[in-house]
C-alpha atoms as a PDB file:
ATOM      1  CA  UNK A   1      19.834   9.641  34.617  1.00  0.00           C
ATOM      2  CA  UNK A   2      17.537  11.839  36.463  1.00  0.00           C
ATOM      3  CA  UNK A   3      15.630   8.932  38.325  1.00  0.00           C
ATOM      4  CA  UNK A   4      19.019   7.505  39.485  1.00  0.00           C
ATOM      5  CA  UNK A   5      20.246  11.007  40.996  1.00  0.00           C
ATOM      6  CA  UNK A   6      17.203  10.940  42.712  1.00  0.00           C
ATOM      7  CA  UNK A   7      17.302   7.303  44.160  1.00  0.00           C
ATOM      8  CA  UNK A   8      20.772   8.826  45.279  1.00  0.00           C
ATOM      9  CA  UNK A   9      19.753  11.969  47.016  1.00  0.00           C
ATOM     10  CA  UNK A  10      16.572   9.909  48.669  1.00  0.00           C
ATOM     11  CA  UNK A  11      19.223   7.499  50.238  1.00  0.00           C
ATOM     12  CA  UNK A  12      21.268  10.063  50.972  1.00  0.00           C
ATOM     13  CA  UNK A  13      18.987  11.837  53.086  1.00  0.00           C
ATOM     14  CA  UNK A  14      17.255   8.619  54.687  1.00  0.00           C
ATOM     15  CA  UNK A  15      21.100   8.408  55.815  1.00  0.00           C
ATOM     16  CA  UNK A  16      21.367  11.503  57.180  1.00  0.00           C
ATOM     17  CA  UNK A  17      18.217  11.232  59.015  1.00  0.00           C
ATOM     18  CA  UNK A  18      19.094   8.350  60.780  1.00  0.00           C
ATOM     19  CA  UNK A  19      22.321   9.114  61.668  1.00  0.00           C
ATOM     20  CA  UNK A  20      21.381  12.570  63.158  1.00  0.00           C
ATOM     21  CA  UNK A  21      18.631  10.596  65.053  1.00  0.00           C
ATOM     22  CA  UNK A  22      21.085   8.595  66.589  1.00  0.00           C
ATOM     23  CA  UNK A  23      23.049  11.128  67.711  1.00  0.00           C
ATOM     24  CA  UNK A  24      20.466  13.084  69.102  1.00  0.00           C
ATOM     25  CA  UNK A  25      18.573   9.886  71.176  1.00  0.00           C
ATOM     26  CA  UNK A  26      23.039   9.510  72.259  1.00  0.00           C
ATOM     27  CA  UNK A  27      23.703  13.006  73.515  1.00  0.00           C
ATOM     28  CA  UNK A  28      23.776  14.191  76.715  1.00  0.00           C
ATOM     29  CA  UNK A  29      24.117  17.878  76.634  1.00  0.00           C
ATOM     30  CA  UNK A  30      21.171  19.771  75.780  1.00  0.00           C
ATOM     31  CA  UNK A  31      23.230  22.120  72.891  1.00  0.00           C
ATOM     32  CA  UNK A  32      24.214  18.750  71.377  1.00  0.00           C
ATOM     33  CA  UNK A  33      21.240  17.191  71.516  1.00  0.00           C
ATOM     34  CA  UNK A  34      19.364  20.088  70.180  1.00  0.00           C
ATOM     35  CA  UNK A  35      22.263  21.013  66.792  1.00  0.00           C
ATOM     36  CA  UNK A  36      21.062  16.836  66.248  1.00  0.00           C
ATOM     37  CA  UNK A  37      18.167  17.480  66.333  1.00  0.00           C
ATOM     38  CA  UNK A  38      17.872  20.762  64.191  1.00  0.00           C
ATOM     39  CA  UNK A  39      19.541  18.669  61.700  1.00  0.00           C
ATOM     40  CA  UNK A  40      17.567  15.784  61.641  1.00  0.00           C
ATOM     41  CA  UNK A  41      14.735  18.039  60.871  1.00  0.00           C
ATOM     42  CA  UNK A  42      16.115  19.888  58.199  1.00  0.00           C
ATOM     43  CA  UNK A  43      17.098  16.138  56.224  1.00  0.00           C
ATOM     44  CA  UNK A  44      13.258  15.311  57.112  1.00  0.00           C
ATOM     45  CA  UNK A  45      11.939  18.512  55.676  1.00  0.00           C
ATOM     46  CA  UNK A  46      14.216  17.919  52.553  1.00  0.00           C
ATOM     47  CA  UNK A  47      13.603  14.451  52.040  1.00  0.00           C
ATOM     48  CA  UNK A  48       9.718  15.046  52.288  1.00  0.00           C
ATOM     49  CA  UNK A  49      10.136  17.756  49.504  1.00  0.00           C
ATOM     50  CA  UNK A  50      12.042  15.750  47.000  1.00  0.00           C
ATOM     51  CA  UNK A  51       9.525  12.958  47.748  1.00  0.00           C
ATOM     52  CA  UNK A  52       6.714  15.357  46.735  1.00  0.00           C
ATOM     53  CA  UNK A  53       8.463  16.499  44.131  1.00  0.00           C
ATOM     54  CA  UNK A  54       8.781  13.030  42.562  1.00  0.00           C
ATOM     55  CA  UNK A  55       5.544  12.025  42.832  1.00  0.00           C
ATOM     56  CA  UNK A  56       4.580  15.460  41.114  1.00  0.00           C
ATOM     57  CA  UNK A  57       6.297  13.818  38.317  1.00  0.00           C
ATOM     58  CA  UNK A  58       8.544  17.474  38.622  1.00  0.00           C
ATOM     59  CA  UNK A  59      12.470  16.367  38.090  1.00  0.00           C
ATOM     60  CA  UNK A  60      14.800  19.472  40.168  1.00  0.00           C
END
């Protein structure tokens, strides 16, 4: 059950990530494009952790 809450959050996040990069390449004010892009590095930063944390064999 763990594994598959996982798979979820990891897809999750990959979905996130792209969408925020999207609408960060699409804005055209710099406040915009910057609250995007704050975003799209905090879904990075998370997905990279859980990542680690998988591969650690560590469940959260």
């Amino acid at each position: 059950m763990d594994a598959i809450i996982q798979t979820l959050k990891l897809r999750y996040y990959a979905r996130l990530i792209n969408k925020y990069s999207q609408k960060s390449n699409k804005a055209a004010l710099g406040l915009d494009r910057n609250l995007y892009f704050q975003k799209y590095c905090y879904y990075q930063d998370k997905l990279r952790m859980l990542q680690e944390e998988i591969s650690a064999g560590r469940s959260i």
